[in-house]
C-alpha atoms as a PDB file:
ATOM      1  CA  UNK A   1       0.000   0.000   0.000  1.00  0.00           C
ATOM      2  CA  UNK A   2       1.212   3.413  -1.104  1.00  0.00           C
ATOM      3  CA  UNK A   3       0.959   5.870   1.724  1.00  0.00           C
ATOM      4  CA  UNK A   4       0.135   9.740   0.931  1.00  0.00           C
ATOM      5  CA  UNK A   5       3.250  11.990   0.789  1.00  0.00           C
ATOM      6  CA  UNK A   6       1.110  14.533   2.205  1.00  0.00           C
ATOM      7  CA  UNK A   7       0.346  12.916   5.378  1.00  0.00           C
ATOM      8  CA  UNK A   8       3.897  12.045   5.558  1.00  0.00           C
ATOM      9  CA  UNK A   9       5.620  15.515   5.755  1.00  0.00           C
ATOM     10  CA  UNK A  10       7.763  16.234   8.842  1.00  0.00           C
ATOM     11  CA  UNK A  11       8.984  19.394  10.392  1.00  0.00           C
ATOM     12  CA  UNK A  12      12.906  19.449  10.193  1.00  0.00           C
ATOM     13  CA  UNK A  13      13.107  22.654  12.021  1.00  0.00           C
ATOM     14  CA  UNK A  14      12.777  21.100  15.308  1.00  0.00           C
ATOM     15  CA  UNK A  15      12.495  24.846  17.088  1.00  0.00           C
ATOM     16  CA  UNK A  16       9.701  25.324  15.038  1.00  0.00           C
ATOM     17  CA  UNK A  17       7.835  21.931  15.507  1.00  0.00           C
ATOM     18  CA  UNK A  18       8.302  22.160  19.368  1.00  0.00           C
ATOM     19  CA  UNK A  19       5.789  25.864  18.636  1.00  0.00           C
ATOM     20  CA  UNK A  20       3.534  24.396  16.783  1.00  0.00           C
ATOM     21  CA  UNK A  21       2.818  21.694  19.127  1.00  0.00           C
ATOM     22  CA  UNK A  22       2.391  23.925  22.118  1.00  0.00           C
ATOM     23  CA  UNK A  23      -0.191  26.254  19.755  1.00  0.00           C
ATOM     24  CA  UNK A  24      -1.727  23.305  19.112  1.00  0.00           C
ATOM     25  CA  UNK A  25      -2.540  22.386  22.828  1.00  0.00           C
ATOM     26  CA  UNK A  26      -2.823  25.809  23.574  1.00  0.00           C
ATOM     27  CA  UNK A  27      -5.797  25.910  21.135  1.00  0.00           C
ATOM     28  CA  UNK A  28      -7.416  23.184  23.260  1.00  0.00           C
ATOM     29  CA  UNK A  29      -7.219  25.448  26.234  1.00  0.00           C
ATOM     30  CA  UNK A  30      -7.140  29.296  25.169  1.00  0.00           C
ATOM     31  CA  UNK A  31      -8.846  28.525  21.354  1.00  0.00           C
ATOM     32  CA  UNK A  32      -7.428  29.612  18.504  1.00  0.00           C
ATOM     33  CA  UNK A  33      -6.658  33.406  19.304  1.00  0.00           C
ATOM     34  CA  UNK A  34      -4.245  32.062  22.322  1.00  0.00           C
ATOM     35  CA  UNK A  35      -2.224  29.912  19.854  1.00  0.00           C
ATOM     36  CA  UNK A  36      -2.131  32.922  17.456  1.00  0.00           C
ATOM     37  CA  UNK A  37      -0.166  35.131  19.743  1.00  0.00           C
ATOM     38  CA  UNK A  38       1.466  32.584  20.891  1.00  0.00           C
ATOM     39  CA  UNK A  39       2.781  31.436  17.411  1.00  0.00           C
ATOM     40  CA  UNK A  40       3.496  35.599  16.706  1.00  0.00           C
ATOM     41  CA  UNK A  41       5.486  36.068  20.020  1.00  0.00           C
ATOM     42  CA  UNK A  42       7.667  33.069  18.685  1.00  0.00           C
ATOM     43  CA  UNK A  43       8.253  35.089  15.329  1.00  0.00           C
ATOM     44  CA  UNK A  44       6.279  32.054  13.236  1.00  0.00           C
ATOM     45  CA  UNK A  45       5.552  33.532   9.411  1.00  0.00           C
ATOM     46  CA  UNK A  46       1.319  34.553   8.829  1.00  0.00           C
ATOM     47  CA  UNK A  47       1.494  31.693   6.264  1.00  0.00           C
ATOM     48  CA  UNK A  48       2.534  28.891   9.038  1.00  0.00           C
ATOM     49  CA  UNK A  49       0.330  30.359  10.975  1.00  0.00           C
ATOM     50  CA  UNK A  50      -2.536  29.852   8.987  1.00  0.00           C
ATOM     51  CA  UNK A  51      -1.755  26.915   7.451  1.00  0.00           C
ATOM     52  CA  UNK A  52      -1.487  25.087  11.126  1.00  0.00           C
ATOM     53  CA  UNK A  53      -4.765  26.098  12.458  1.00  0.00           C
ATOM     54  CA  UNK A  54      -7.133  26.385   9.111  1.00  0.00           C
ATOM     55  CA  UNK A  55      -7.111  22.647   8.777  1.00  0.00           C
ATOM     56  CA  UNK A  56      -5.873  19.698   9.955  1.00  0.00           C
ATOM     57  CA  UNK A  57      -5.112  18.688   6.317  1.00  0.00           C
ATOM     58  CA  UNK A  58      -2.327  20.871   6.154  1.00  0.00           C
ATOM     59  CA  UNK A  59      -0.947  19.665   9.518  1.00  0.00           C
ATOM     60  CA  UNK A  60       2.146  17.891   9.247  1.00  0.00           C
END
């Protein structure tokens, strides 16, 4: 079975990964604007941003 590249993508800036991860719990407790400003206090680029918490599809 063939597995989808997509769903296979991971972060090789580990800095990075280790920020998304907490904005992603964060989001659990504070909601989305409390991983925004988290993400944007650690410098992460709009796009990222976005990308992380518009859909899960685009989740690596």
């Amino acid at each position: 079975m063939q597995e989808d590249p997509t769903m296979c993508e991971h972060r090789t800036d580990h800095t990075t990964a280790a920020v998304i991860d907490r904005a992603l719990r964060l989001c659990d407790t504070e909601g989305i604007d409390g991983a925004i400003r988290y993400m944007e206090s650690c410098r992460l680029d709009r796009q990222v941003i976005l990308r992380v918490l518009c859909g899960p599809r685009f989740h690596r």
